[in-house]
N, C-alpha and C. Protein backbone atom coordinates (compact mmCIF):
# COMPACT_ATOMS: atom_id res chain seq x y z
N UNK A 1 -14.72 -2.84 -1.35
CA UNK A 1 -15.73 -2.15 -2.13
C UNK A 1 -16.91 -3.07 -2.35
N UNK A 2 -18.05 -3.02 -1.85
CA UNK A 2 -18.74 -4.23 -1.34
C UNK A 2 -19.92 -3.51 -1.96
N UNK A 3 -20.14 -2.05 -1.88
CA UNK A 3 -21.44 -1.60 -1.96
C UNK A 3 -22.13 -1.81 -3.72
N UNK A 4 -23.55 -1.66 -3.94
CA UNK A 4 -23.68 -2.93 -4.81
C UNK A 4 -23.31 -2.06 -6.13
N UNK A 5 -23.38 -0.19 -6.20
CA UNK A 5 -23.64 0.67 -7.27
C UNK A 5 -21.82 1.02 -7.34
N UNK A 6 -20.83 0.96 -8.09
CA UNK A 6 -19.49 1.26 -7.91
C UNK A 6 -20.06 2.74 -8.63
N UNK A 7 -19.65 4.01 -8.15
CA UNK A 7 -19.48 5.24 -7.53
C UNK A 7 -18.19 6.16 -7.56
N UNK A 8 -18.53 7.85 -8.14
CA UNK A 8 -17.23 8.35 -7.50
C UNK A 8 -16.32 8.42 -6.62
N UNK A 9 -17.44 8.65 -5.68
CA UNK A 9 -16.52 8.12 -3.83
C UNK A 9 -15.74 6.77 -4.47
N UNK A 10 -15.88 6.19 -4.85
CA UNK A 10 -14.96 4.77 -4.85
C UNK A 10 -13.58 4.72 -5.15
N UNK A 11 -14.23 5.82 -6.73
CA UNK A 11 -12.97 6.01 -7.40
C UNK A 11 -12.57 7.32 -6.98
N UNK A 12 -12.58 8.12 -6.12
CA UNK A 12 -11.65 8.86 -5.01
C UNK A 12 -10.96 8.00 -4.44
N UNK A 13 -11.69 6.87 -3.45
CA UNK A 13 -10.93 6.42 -2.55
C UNK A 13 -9.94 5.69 -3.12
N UNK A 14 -10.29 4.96 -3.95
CA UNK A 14 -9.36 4.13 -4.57
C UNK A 14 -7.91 4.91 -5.16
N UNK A 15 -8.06 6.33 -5.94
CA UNK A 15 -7.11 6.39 -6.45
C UNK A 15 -6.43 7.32 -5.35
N UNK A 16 -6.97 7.36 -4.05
CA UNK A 16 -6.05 8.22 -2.99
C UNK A 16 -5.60 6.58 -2.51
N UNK A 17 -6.06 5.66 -2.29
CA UNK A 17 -5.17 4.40 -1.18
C UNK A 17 -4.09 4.14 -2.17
N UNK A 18 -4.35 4.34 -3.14
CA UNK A 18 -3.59 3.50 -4.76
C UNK A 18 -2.22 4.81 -4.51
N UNK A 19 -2.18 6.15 -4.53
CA UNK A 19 -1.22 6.87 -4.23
C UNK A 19 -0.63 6.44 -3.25
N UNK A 20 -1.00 6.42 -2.18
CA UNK A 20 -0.42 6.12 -1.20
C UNK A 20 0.46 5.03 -1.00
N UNK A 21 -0.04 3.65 -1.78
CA UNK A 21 0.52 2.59 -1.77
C UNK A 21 1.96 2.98 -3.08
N UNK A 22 1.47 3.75 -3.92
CA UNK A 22 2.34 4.12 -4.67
C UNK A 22 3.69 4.64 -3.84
N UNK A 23 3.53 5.89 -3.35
CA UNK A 23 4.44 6.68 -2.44
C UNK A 23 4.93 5.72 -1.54
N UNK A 24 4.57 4.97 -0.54
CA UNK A 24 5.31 3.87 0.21
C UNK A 24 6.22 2.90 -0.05
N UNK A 25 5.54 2.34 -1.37
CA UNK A 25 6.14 1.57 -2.35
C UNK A 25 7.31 1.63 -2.78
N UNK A 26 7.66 3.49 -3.56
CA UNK A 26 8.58 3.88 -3.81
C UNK A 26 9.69 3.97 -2.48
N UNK A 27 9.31 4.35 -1.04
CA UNK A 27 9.98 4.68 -0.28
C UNK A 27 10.24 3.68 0.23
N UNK A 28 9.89 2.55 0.02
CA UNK A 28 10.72 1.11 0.61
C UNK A 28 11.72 0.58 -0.40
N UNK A 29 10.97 0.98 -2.09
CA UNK A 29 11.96 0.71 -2.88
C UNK A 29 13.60 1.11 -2.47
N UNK A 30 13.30 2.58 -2.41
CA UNK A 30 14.73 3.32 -2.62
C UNK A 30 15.03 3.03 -1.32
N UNK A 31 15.15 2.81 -0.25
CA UNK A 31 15.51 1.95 1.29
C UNK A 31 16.21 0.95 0.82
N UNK A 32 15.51 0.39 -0.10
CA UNK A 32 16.46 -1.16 -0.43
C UNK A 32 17.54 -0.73 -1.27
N UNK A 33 17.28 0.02 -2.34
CA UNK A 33 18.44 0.87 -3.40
C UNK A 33 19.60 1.69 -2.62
N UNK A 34 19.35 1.71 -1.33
CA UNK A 34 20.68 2.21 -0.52
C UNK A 34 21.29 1.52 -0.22
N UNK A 35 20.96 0.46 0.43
CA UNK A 35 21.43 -0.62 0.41
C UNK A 35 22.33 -1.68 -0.18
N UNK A 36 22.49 -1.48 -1.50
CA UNK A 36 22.95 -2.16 -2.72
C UNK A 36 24.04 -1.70 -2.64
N UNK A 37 25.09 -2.14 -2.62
CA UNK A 37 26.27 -1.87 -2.81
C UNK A 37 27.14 -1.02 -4.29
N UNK A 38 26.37 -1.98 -4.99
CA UNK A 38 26.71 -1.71 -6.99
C UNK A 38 25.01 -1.98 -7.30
N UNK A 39 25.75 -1.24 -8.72
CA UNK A 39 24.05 -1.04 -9.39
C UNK A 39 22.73 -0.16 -9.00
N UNK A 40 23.42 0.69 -8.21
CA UNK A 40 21.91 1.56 -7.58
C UNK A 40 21.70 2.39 -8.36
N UNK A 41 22.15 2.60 -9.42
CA UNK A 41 21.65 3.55 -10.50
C UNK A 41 20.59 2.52 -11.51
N UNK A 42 20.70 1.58 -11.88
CA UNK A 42 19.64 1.14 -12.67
C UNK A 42 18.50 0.83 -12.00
N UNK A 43 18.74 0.57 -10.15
CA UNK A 43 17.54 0.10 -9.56
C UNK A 43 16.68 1.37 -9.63
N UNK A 44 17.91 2.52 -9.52
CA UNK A 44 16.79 4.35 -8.78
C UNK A 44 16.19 4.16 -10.10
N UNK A 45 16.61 4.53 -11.24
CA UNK A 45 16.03 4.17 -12.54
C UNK A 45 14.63 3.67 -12.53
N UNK A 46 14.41 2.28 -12.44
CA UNK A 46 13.60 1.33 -12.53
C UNK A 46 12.50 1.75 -11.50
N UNK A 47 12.92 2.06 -10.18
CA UNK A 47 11.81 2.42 -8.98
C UNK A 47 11.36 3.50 -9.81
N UNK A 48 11.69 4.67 -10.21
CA UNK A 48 11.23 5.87 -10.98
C UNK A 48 10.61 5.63 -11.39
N UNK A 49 11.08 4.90 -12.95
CA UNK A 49 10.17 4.23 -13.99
C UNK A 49 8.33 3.20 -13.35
N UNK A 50 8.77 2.51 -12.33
CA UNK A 50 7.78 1.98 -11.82
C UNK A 50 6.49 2.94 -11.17
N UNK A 51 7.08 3.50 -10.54
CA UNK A 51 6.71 4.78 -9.38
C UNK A 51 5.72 5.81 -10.46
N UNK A 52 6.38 6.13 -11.11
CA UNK A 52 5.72 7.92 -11.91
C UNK A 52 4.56 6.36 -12.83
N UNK A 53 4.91 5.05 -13.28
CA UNK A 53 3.85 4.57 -14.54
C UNK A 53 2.53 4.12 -13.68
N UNK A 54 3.21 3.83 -12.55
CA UNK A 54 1.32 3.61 -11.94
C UNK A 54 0.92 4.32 -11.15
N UNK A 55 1.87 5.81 -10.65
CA UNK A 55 1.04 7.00 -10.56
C UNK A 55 0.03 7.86 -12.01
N UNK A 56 0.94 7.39 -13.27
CA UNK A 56 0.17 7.72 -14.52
C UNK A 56 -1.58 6.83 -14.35
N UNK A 57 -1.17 5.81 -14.03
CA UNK A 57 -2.32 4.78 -14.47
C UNK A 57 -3.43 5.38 -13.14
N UNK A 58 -2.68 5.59 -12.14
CA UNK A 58 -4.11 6.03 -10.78
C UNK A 58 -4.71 7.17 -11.51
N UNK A 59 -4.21 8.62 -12.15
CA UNK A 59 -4.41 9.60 -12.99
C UNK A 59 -5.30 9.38 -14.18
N UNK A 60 -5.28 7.96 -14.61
CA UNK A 60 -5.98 8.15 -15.96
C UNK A 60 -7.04 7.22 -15.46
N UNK A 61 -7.12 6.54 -14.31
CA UNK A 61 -8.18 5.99 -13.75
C UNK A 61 -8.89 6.92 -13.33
N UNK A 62 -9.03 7.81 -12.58
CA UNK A 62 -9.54 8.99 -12.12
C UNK A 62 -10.73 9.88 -13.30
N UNK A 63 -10.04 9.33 -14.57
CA UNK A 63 -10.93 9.52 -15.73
C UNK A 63 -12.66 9.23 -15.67
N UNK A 64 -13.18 8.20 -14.82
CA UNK A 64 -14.00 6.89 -14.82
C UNK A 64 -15.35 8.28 -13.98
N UNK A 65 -14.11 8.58 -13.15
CA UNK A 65 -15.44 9.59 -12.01
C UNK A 65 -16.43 10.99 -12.52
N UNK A 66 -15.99 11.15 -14.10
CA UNK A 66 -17.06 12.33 -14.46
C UNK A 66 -18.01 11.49 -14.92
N UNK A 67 -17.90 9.63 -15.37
CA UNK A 67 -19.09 9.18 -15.53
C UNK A 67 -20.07 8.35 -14.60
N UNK A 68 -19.34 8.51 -13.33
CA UNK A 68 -20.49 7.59 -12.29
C UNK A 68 -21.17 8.61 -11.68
N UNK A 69 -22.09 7.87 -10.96
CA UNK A 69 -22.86 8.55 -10.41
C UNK A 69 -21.86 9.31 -9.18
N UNK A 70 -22.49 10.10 -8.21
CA UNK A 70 -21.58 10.98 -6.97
C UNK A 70 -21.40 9.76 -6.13
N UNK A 71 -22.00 10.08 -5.02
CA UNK A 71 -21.83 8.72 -4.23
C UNK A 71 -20.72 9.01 -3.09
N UNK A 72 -20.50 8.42 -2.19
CA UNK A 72 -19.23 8.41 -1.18
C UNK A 72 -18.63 10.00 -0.69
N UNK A 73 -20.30 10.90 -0.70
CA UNK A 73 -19.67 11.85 0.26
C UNK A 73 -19.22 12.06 1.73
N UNK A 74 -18.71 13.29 2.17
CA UNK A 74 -18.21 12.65 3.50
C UNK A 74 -18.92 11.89 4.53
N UNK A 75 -19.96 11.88 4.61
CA UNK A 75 -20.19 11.05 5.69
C UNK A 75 -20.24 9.56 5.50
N UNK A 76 -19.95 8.88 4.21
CA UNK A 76 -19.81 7.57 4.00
C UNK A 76 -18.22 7.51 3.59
N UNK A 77 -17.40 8.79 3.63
CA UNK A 77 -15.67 7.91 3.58
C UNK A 77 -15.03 7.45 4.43
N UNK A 78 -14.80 6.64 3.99
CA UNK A 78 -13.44 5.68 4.86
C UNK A 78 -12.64 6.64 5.76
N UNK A 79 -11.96 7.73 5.40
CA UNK A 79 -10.99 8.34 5.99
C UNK A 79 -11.56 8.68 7.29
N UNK A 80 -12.09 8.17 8.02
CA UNK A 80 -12.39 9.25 9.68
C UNK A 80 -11.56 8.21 10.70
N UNK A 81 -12.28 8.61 11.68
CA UNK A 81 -11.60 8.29 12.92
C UNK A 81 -10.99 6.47 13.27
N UNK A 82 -11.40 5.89 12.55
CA UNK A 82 -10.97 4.60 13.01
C UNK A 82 -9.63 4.55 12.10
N UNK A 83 -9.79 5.07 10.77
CA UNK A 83 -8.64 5.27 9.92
C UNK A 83 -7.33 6.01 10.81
N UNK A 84 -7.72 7.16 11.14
CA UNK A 84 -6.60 7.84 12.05
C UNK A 84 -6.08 7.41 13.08
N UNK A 85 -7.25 6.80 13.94
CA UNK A 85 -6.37 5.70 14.89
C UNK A 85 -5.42 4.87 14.70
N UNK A 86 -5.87 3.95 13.46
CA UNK A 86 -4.91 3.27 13.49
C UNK A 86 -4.18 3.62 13.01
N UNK A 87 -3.67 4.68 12.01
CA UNK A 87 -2.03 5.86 11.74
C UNK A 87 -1.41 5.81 12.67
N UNK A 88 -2.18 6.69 13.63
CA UNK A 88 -1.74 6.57 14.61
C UNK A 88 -0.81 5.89 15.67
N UNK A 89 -1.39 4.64 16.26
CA UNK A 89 -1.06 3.41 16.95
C UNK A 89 -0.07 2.51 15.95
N UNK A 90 0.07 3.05 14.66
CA UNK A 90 0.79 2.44 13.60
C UNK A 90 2.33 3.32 13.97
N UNK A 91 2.41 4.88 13.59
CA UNK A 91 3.14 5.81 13.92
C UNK A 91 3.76 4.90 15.30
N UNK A 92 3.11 5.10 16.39
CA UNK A 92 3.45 5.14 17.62
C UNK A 92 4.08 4.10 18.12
N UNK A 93 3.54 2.42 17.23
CA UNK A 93 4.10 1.33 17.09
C UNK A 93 6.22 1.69 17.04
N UNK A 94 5.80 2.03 15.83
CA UNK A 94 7.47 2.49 14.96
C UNK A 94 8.05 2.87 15.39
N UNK A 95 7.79 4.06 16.04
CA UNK A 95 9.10 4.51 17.00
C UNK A 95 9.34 4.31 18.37
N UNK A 96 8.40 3.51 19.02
CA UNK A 96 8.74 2.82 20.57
C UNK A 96 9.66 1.71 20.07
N UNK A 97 9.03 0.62 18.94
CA UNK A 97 9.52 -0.45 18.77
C UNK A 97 11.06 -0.13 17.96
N UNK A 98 11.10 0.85 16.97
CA UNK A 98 12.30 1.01 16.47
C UNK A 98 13.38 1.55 18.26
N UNK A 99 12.89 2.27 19.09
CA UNK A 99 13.60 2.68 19.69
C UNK A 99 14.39 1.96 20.82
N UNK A 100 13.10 0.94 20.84
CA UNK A 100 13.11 -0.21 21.98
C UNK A 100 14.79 -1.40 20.80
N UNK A 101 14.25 -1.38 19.72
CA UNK A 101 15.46 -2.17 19.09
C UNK A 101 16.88 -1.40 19.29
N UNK A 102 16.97 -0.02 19.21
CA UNK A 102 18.21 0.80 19.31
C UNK A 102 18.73 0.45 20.47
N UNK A 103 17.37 0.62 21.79
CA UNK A 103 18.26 0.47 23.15
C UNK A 103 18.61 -1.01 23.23
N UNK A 104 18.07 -1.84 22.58
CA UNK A 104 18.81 -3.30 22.47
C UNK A 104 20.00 -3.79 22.07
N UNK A 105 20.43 -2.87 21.19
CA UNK A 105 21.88 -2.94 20.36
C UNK A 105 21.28 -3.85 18.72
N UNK A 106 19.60 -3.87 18.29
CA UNK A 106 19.74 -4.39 17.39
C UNK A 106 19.00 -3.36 16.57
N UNK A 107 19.80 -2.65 15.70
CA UNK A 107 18.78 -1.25 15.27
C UNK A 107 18.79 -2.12 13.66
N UNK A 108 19.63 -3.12 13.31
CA UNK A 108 19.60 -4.13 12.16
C UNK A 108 17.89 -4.34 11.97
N UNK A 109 17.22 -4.83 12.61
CA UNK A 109 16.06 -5.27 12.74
C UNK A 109 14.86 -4.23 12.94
N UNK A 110 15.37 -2.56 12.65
CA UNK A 110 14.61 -1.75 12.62
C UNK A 110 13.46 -1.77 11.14
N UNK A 111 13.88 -1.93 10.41
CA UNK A 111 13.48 -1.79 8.65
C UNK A 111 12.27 -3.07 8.97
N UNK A 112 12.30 -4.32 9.58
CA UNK A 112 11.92 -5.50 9.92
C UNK A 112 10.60 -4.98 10.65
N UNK A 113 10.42 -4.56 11.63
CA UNK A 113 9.86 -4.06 12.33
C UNK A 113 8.98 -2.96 12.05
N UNK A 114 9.36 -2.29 11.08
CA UNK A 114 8.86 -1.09 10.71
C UNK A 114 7.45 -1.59 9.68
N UNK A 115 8.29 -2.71 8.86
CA UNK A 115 7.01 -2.98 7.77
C UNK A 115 6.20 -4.02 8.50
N UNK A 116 6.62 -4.28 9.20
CA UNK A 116 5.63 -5.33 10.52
C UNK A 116 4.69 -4.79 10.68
N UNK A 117 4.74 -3.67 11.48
CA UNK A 117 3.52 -2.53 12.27
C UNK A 117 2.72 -2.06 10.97
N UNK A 118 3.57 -1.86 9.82
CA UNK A 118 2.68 -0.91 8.75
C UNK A 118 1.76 -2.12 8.00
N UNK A 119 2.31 -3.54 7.53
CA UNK A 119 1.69 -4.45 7.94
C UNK A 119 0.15 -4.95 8.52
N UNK A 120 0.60 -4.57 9.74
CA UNK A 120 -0.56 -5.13 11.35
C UNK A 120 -1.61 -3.66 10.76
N UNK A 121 -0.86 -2.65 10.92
CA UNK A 121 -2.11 -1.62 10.63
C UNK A 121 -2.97 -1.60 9.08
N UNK A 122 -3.09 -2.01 8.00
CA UNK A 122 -3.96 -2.60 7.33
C UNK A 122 -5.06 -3.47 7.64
N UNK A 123 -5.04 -4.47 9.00
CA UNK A 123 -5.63 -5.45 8.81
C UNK A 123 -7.48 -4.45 9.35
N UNK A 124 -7.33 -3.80 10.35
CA UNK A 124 -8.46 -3.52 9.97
C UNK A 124 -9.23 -2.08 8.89
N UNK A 125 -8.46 -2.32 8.19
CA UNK A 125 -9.12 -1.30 6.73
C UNK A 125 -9.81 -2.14 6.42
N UNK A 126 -9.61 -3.68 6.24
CA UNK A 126 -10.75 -4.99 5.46
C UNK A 126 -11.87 -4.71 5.23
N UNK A 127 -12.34 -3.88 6.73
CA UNK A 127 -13.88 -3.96 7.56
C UNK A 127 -14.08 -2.18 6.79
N UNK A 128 -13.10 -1.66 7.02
CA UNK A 128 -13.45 -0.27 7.10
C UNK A 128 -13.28 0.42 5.65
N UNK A 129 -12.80 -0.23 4.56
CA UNK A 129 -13.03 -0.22 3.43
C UNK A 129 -13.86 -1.47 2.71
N UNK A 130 -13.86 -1.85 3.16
CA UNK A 130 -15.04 -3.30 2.34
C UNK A 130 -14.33 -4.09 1.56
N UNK A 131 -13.09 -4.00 1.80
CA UNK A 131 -12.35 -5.43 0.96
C UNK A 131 -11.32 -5.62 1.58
N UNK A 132 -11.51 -7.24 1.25
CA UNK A 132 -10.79 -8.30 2.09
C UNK A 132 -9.11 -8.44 1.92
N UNK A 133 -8.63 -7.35 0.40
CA UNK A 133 -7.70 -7.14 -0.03
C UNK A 133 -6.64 -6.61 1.06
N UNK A 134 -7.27 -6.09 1.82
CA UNK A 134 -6.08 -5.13 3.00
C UNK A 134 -5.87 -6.31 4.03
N UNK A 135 -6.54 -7.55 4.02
CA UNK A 135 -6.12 -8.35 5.16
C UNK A 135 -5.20 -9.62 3.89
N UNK A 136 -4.79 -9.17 3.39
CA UNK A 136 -3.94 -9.93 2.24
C UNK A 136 -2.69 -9.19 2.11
N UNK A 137 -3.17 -8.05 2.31
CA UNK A 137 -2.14 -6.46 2.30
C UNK A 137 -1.39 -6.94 3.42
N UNK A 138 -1.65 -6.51 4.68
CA UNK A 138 -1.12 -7.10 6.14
C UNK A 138 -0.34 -8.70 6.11
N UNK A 139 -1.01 -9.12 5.90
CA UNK A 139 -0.73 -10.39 5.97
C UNK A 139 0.89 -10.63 5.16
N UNK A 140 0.99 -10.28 4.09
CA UNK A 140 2.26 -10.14 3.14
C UNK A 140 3.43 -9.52 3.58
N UNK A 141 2.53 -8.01 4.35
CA UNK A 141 3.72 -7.03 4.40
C UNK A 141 4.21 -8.08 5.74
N UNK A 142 3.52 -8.31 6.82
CA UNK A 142 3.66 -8.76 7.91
C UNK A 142 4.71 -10.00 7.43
N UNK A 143 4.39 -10.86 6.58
CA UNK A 143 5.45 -11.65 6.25
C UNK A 143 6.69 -11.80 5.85
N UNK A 144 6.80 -10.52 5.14
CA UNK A 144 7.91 -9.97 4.44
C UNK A 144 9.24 -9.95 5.33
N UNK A 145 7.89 -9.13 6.64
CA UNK A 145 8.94 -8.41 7.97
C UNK A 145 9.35 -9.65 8.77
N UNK A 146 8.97 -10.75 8.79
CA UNK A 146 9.13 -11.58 9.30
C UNK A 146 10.51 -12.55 8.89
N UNK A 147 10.23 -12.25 7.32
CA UNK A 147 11.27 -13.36 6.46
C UNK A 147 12.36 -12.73 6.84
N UNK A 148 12.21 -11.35 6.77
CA UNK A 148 14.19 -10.50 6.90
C UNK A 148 14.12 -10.47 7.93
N UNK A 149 13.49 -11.30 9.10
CA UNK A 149 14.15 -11.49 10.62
C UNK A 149 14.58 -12.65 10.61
N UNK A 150 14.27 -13.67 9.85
CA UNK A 150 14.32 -15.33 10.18
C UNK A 150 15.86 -15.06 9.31
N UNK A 151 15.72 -14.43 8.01
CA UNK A 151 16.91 -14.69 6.97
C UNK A 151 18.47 -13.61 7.98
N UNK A 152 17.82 -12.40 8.41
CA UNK A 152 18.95 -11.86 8.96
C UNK A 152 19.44 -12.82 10.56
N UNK A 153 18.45 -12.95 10.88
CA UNK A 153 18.89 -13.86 12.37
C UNK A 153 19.79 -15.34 11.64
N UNK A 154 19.71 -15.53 10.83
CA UNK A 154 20.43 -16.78 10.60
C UNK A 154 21.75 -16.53 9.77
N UNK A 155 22.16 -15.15 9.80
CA UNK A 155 23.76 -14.35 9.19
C UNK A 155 23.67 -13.66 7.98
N UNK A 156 22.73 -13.56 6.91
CA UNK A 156 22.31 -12.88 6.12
C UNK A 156 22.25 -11.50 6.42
N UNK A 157 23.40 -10.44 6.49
CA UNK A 157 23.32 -9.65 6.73
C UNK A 157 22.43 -8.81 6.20
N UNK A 158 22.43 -9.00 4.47
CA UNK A 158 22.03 -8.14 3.91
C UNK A 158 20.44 -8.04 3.63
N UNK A 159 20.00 -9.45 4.46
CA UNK A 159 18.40 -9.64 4.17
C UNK A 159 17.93 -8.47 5.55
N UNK A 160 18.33 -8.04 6.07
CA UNK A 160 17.88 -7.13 7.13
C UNK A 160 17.53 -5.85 6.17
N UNK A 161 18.14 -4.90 5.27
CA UNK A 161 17.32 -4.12 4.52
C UNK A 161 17.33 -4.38 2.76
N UNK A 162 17.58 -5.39 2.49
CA UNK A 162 16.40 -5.58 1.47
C UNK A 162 16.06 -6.25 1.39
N UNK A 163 15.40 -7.06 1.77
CA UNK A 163 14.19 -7.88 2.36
C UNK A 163 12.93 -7.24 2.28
N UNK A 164 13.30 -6.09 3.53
CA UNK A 164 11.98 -5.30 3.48
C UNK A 164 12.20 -4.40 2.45
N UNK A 165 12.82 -3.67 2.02
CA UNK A 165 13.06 -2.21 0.97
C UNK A 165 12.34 -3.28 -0.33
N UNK A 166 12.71 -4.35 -0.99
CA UNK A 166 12.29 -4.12 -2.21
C UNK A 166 10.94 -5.30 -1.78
N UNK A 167 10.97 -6.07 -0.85
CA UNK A 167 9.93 -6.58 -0.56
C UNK A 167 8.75 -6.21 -0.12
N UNK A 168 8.86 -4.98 0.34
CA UNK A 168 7.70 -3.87 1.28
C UNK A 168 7.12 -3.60 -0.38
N UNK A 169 8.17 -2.66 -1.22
CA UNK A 169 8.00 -2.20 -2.75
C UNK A 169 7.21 -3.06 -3.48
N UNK A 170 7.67 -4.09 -3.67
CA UNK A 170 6.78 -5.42 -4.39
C UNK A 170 4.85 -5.41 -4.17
N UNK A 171 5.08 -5.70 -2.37
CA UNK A 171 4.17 -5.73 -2.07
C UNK A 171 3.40 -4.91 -2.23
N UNK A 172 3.91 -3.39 -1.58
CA UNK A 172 2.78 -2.47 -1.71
C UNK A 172 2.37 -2.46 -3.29
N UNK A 173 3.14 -1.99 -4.35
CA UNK A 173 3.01 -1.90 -5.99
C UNK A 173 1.94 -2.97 -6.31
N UNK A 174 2.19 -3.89 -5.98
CA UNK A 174 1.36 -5.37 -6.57
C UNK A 174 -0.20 -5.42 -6.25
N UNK A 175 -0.27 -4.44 -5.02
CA UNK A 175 -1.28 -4.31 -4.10
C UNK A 175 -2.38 -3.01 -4.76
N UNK A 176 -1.40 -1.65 -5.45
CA UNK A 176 -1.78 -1.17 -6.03
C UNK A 176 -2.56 -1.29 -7.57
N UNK A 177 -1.41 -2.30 -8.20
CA UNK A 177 -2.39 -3.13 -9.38
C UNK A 177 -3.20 -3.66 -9.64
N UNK A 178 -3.39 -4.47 -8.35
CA UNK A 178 -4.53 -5.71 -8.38
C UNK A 178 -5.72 -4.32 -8.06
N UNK A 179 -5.67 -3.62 -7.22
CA UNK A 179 -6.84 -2.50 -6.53
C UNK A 179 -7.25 -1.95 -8.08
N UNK A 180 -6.37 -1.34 -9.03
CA UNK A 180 -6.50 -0.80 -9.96
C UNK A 180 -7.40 -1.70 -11.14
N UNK A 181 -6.80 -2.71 -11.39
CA UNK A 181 -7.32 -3.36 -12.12
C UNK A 181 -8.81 -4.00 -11.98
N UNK A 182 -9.03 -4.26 -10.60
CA UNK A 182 -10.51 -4.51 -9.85
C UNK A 182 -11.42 -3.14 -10.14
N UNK A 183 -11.00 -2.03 -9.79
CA UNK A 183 -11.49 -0.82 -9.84
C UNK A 183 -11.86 -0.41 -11.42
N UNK A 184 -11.01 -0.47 -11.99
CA UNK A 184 -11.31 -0.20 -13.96
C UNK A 184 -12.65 -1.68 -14.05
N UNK A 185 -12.17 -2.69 -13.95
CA UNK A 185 -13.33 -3.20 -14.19
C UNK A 185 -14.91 -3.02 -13.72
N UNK A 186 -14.90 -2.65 -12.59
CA UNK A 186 -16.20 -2.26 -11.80
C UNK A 186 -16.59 -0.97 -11.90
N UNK A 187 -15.43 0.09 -12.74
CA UNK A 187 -16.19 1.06 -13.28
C UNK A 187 -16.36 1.08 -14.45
N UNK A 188 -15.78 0.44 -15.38
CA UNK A 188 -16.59 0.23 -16.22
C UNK A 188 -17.89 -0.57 -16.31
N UNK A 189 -18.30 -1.78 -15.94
CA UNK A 189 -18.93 -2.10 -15.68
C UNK A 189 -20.11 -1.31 -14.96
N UNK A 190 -20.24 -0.19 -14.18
CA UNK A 190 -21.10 0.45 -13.98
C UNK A 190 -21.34 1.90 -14.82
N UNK A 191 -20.13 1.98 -15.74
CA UNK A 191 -20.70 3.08 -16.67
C UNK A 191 -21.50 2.42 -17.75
N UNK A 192 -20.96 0.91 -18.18
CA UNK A 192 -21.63 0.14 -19.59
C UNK A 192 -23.43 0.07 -18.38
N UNK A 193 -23.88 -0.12 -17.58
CA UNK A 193 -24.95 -0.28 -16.53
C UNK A 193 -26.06 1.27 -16.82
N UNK A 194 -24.93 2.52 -16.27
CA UNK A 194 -25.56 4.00 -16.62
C UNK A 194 -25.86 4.28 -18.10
N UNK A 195 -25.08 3.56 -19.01
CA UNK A 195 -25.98 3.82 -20.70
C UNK A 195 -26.51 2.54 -21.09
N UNK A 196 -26.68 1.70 -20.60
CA UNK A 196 -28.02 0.97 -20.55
C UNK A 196 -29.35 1.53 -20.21
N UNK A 197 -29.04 1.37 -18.99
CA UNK A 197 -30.45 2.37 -18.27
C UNK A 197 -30.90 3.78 -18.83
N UNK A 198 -30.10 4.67 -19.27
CA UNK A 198 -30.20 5.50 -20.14
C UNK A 198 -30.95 5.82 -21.66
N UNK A 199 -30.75 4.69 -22.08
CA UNK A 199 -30.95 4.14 -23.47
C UNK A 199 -32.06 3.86 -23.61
């Protein structure tokens, strides 16, 4: 978010990537909560609890956009064609590479792989949303996927899915906060700006 006036478009985009990271979040959570042998009732719990409080908080952020200016109609959103590509080539990643692991005999290393690609496909949102946050995004998830290959390749069975399940969760959630918390400040900051100028 680079542009100099922070804007409704912003806070659209923001609180649609912020869902999204929400929804993923949750769905790597509960991946890892299958996983668990004992205790998956306080984890489903807790992912819930996590899941629905900073879908509350994207909701009451969304508050901010009856006071900015418009801004970020379609022909300046993020969502077009370079976005879909890389879904895309992200999608298409996942299931050659998950399939290519099945015909290997190592479908262990599917979950690994999966947050790899989802990972790699962030890195260019950086450019295509204006913050450097999504190549921090990538970079993490990409690591994550990396650690539950190094930790499962060395007999750690169980770092093969949660590794990524609550590590993907971490990441994405953490990713959503920091966005959130950047975003409340820069809109406020441009509503305290609109009753200045006003005044």
């Amino acid at each position: 978010m680079t542009d100099e006036q922070f804007t409704k478009g912003h806070v659209i985009t923001l609180m649609i990537t912020s869902l999204i990271g929400v929804g993923f979040g949750a769905g790597w959570w509960f991946s890892g909560v299958a996983a668990v042998s004992g205790g998956g009732t306080v984890l489903v719990v807790l992912g819930v609890v996590i899941a629905v409080g900073l879908a509350g908080w994207v909701f009451r952020f969304g508050r901010f956009s009856g006071q900015l200016p418009p801004g970020g109609g379609r022909a300046d959103s993020p969502f077009g064609r370079t976005y879909g590509l890389a879904v895309l080539l992200m999608v298409v990643a996942i299931f050659a590479g998950s399939r290519l692991l099945t015909v290997l005999d190592l479908p262990q290393a599917v979950p690994a792989w999966v947050l790899f690609v989802v990972g790699a496909h962030f890195a260019p949102f950086a450019k295509l949303f204006g913050s450097n946050r999504y190549l921090l995004l990538a970079a993490l998830l990409c690591g994550v996927g990396v650690l539950a290959v190094g930790l499962g390749a060395a007999g750690l069975e169980w770092a093969w899915r949660l590794v990524p399940g609550f590590g993907g969760a971490a990441v994405l959630w953490g990713t959503v906060v920091a966005g959130l918390l950047d975003g409340q400040k820069l809109a406020a900051q441009a509503v305290g700006a609109g009753r200045s100028a006003s005044s």
